[in-house]
N, C-alpha and C. Protein backbone atom coordinates (compact mmCIF):
# COMPACT_ATOMS: atom_id res chain seq x y z
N UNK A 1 -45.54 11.31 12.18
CA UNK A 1 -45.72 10.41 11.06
C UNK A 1 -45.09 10.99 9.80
N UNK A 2 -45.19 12.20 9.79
CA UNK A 2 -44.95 12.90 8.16
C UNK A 2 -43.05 12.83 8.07
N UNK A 3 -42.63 12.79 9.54
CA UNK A 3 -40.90 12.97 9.82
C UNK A 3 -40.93 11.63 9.54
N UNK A 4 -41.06 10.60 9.79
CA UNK A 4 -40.95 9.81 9.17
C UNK A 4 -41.03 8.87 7.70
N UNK A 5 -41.93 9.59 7.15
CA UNK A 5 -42.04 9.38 5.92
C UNK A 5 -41.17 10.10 4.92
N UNK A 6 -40.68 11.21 5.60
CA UNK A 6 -39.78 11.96 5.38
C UNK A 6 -37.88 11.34 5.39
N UNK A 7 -38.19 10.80 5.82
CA UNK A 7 -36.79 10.08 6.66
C UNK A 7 -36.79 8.93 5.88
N UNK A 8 -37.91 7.91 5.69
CA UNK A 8 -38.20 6.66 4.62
C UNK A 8 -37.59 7.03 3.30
N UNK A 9 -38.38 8.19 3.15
CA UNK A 9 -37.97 8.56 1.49
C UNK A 9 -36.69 8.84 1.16
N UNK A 10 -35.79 9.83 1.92
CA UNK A 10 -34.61 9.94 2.19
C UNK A 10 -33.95 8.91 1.93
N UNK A 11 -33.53 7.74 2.80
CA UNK A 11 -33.33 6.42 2.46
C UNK A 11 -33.30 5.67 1.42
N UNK A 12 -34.54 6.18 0.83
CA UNK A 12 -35.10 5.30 -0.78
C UNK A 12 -34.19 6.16 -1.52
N UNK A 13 -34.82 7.22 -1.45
CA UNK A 13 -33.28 7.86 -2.48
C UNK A 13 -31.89 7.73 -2.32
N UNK A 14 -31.44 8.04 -1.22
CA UNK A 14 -29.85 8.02 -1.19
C UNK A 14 -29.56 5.86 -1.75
N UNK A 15 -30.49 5.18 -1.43
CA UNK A 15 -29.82 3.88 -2.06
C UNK A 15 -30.28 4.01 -3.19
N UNK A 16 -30.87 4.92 -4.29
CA UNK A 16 -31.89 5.02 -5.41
C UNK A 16 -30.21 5.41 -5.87
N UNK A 17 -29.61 6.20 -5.76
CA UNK A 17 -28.74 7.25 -6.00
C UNK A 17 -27.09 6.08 -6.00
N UNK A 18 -27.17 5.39 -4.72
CA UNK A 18 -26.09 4.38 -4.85
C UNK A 18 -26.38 3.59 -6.02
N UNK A 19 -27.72 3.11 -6.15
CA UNK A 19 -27.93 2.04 -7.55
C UNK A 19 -27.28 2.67 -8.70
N UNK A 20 -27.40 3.95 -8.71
CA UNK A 20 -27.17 4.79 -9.93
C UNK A 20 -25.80 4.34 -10.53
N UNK A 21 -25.18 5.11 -9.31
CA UNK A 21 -23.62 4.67 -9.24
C UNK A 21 -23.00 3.73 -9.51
N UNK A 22 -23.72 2.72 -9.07
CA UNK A 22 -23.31 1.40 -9.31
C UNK A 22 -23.19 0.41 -10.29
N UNK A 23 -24.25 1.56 -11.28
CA UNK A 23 -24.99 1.54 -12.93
C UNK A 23 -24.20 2.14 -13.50
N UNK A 24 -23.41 3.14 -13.15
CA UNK A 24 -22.29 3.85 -14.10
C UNK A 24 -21.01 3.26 -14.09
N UNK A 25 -20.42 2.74 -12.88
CA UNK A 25 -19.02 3.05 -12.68
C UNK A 25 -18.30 1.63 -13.24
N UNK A 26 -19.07 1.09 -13.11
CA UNK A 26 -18.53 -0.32 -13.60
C UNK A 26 -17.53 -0.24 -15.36
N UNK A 27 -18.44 0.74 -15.70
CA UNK A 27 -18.22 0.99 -17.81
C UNK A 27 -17.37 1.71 -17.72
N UNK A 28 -17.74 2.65 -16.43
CA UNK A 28 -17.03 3.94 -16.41
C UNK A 28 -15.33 3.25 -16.12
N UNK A 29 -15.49 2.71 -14.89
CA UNK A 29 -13.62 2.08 -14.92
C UNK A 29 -13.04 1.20 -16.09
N UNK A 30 -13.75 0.36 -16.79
CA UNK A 30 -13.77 -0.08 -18.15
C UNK A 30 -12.97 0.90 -18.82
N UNK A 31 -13.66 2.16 -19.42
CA UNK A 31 -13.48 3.16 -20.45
C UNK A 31 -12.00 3.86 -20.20
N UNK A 32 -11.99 4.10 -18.27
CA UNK A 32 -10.80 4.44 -18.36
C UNK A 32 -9.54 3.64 -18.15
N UNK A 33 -9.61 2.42 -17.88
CA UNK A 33 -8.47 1.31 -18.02
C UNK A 33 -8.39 1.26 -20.03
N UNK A 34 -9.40 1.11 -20.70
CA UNK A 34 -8.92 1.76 -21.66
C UNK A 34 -8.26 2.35 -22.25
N UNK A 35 -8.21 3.77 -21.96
CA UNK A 35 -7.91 4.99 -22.49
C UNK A 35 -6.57 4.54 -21.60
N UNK A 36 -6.20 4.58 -20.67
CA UNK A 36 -4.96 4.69 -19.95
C UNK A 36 -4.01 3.60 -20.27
N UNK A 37 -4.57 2.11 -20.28
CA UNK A 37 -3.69 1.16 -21.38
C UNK A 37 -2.84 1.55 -22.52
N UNK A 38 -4.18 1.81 -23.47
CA UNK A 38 -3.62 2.35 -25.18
C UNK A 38 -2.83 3.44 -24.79
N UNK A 39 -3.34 4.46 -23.47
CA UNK A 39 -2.39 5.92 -24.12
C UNK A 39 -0.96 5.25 -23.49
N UNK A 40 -0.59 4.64 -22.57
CA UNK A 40 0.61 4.31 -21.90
C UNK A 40 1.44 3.55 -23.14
N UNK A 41 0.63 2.53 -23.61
CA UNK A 41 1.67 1.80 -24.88
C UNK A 41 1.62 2.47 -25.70
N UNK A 42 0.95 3.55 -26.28
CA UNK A 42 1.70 4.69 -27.08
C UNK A 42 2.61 5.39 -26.60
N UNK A 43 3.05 5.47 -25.06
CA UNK A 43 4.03 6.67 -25.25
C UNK A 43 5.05 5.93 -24.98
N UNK A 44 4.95 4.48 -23.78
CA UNK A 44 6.24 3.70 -24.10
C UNK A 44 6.34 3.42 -25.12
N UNK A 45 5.58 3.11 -26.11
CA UNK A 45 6.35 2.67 -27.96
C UNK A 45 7.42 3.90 -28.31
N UNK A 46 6.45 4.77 -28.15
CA UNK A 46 6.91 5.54 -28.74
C UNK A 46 8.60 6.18 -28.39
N UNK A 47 8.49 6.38 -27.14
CA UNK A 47 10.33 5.81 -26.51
C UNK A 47 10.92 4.94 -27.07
N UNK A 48 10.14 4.10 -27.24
CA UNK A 48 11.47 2.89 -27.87
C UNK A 48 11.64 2.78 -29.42
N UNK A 49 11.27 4.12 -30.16
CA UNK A 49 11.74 4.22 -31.26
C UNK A 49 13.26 4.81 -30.89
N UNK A 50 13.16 5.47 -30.24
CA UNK A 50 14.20 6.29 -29.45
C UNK A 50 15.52 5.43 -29.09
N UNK A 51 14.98 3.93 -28.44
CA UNK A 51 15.93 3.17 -28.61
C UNK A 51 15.74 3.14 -27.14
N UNK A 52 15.21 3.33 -26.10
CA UNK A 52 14.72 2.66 -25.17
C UNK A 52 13.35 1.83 -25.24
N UNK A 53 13.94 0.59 -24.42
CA UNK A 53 12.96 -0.45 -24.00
C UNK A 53 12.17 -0.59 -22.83
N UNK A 54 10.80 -0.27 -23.22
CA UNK A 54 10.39 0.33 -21.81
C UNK A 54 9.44 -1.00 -21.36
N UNK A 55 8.95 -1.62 -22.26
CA UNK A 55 8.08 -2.97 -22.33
C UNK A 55 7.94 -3.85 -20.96
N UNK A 56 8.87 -4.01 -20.09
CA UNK A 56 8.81 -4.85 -18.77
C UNK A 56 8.05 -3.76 -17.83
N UNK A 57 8.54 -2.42 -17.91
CA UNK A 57 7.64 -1.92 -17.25
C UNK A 57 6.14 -1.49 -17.73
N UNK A 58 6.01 -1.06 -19.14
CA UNK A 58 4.63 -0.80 -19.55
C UNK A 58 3.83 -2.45 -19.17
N UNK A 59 4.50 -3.75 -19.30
CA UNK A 59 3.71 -4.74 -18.61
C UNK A 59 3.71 -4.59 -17.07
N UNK A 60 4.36 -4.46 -16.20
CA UNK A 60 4.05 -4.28 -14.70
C UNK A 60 3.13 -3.46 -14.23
N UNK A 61 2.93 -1.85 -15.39
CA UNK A 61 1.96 -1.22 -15.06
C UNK A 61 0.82 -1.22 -15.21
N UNK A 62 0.46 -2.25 -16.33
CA UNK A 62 -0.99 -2.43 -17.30
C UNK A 62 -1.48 -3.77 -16.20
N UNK A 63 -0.61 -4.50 -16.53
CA UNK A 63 -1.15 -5.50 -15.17
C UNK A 63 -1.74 -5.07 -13.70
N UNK A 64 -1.02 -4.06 -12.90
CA UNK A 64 -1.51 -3.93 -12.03
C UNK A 64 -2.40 -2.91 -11.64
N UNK A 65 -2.50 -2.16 -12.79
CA UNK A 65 -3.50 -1.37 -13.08
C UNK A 65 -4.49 -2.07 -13.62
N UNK A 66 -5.04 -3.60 -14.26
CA UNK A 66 -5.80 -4.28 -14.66
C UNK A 66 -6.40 -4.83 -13.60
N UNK A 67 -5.59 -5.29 -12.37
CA UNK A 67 -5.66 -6.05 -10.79
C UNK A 67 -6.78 -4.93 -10.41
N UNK A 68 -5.81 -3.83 -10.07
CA UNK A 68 -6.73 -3.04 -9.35
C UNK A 68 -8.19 -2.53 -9.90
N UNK A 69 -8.48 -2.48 -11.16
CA UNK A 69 -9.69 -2.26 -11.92
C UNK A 69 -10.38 -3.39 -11.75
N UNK A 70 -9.84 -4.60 -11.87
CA UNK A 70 -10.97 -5.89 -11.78
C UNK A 70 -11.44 -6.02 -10.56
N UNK A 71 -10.40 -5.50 -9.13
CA UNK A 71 -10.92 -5.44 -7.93
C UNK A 71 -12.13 -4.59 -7.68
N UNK A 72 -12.08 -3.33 -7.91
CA UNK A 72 -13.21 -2.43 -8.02
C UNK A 72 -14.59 -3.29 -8.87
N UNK A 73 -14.17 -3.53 -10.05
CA UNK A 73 -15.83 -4.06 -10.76
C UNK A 73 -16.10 -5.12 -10.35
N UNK A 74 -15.23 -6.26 -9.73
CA UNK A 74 -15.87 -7.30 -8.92
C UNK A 74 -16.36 -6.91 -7.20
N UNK A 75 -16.11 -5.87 -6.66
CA UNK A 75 -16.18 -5.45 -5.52
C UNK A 75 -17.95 -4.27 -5.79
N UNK A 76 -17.94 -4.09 -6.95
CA UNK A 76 -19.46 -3.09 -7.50
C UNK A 76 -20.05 -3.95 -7.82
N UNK A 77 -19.58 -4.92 -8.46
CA UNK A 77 -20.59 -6.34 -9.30
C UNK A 77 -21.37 -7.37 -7.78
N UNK A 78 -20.28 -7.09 -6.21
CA UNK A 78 -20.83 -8.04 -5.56
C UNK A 78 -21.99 -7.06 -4.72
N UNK A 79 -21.88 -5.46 -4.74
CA UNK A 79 -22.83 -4.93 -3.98
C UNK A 79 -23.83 -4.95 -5.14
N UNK A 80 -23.67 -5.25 -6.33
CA UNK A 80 -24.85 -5.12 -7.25
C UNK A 80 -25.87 -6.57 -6.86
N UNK A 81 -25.00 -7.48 -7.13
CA UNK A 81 -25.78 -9.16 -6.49
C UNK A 81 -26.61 -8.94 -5.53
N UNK A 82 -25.54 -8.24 -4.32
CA UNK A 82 -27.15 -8.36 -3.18
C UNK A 82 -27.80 -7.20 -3.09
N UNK A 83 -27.86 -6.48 -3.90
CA UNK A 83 -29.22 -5.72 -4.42
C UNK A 83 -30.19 -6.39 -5.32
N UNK A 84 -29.68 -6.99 -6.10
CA UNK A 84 -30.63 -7.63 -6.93
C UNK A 84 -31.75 -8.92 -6.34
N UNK A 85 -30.86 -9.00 -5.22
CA UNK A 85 -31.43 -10.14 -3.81
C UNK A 85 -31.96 -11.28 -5.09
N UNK A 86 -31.61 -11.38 -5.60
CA UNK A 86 -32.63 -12.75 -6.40
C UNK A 86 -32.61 -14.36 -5.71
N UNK A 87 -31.07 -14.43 -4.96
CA UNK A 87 -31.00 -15.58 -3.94
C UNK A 87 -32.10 -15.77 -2.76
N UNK A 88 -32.36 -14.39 -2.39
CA UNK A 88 -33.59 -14.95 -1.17
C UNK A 88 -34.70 -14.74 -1.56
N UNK A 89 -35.23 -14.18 -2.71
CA UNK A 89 -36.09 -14.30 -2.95
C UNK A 89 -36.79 -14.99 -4.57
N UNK A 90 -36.08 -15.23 -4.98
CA UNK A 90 -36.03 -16.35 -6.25
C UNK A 90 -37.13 -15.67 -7.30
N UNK A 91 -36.80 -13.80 -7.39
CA UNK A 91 -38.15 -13.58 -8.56
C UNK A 91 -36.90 -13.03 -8.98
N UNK A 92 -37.21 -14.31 -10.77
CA UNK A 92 -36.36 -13.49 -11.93
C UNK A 92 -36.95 -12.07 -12.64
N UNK A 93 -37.89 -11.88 -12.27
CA UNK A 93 -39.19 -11.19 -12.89
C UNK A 93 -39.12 -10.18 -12.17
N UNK A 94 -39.19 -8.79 -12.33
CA UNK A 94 -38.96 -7.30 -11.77
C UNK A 94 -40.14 -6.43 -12.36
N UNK A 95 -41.97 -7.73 -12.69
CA UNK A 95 -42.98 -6.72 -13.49
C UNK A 95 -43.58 -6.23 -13.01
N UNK A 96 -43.77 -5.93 -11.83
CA UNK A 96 -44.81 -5.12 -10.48
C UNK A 96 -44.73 -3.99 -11.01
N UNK A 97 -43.73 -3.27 -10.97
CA UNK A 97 -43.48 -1.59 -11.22
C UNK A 97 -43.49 -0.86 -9.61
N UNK A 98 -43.38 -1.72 -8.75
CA UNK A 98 -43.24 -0.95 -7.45
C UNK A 98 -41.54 -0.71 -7.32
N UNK A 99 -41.50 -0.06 -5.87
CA UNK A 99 -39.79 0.51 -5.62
C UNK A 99 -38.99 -0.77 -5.46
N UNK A 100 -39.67 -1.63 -4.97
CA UNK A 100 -38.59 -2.90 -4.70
C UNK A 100 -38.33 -3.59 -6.09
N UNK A 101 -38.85 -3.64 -6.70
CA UNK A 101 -38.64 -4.23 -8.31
C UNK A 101 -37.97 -3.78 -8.53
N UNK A 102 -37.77 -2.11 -8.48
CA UNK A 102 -37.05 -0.94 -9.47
C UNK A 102 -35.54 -1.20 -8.88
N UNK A 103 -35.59 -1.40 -7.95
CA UNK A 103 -34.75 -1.45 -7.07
C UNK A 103 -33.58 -2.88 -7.06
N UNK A 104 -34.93 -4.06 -7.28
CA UNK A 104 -34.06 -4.82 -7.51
C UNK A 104 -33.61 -5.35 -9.10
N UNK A 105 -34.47 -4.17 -9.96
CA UNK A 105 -33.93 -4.53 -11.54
C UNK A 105 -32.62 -3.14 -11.25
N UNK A 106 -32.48 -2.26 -11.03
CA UNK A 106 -31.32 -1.64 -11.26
C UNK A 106 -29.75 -2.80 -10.60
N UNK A 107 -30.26 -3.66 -9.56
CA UNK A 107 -29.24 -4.41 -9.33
C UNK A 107 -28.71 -5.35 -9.80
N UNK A 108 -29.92 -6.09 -10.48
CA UNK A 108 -29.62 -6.81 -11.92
C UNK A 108 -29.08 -5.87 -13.05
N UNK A 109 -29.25 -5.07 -13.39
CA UNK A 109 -28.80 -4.21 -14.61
C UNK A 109 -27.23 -3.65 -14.31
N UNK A 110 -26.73 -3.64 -12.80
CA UNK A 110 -25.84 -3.45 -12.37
C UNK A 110 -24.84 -4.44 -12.45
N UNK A 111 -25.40 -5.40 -12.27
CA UNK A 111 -24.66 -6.60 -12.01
C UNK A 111 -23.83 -7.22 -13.62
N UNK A 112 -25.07 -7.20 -14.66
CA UNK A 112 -24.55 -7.78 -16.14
C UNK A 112 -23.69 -6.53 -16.29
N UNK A 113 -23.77 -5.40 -16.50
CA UNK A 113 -22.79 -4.42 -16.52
C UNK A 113 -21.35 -4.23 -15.95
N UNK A 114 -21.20 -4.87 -14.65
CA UNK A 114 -20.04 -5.72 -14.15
C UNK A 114 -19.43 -6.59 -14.33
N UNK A 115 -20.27 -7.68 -15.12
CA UNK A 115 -19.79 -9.03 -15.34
C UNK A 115 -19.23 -8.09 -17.02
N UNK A 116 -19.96 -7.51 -18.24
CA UNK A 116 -19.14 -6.99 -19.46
C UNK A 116 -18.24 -6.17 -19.11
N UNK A 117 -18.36 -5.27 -18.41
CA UNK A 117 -16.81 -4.24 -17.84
C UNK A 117 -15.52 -5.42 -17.45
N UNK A 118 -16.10 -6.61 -16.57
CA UNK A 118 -14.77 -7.55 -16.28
C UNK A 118 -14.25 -7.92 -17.46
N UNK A 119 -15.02 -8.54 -18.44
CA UNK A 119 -14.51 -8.95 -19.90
C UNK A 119 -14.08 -8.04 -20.28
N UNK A 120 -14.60 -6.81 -20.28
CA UNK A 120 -14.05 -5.73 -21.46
C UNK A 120 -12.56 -5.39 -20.82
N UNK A 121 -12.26 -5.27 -19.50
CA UNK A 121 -11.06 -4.62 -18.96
C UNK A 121 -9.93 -6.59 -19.39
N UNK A 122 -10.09 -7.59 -19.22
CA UNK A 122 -9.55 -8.74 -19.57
C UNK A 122 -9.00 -8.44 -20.92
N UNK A 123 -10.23 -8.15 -22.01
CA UNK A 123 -9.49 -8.56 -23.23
C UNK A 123 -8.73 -6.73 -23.87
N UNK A 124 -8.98 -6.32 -22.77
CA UNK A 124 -8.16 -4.59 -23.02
C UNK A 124 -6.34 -5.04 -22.67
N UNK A 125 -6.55 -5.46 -21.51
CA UNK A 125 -5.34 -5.85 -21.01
C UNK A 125 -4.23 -7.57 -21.60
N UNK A 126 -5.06 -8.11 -22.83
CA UNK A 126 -4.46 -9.50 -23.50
C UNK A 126 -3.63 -8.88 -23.90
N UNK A 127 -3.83 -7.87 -25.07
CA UNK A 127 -2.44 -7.39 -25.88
C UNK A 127 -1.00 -7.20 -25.24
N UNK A 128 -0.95 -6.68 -24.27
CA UNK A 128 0.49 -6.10 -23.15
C UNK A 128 0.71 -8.21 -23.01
N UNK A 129 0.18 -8.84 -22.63
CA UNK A 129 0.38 -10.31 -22.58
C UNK A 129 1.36 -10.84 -23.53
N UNK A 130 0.57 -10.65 -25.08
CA UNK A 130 0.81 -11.32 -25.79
C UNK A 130 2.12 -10.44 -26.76
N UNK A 131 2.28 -9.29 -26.96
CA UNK A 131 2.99 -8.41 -27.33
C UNK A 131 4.46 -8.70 -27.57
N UNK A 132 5.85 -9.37 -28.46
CA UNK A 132 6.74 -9.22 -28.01
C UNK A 132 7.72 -8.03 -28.23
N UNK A 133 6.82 -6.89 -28.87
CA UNK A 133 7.86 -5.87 -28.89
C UNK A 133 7.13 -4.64 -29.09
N UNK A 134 7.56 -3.55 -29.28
CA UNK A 134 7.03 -2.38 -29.50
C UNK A 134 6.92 -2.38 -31.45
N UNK A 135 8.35 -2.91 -31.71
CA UNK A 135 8.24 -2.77 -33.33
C UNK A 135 7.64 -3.30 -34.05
């Protein structure tokens, strides 16, 4: 009985530990599609004071570096949904304070955190869109 309870708990944690993850990484790929956007159109600008035009490619790279980031936070945002199970079981409400609440509010808390990381990486990536030059 005790190996088993042993083995239960195990379980609870290692998906305690995925929730975690799933609570970070979303902002976390956000922050660095960020940082890697702005620093890239600084250093292609900065070439094309130089008198190269680097712009078709700093757009091919921000774009598909935007693809692949929105794939990841919509691919964390959909394991966050069915953690949050709210479809089969229809409680918006997470006030018990037991593990399944906790469990299914970190998947809700996961989930809105996915849905602002998608916006935030969208309106990171408008400028390279709308941009027609470095100067």
């Amino acid at each position: 009985m005790n190996q088993i309870s042993t083995e239960e708990e195990q379980e609870e944690f290692h998906e305690e530990q995925d929730s975690l993850w799933r609570l970070a990484l979303s902002p976390t790929l956000w922050a660095l599609h960020f940082v890697i956007c702005y620093g890239a159109t600084t250093v292609f600008c900065a070439d094309h004071i130089l008198g190269v035009d680097y712009l078709s490619t700093l757009r091919l790279g921000i774009g598909l570096l935007t693809i692949g980031v929105l794939a990841a936070i919509v691919w964390l945002g959909w394991g966050a949904w069915r953690q949050w199970d709210v479809v089969r079981d229809r409680e918006w409400e997470n006030d018990a304070g037991n593990n399944e609440d906790r469990h299914q509010f970190m998947g809700h808390a996961a989930f809105l955190l996915s849905l602002i990381s998608a916006v935030g990486v969208i309106y990171v990536s408008l400028p390279v869109l709308l941009i027609a030059s470095c100067a």
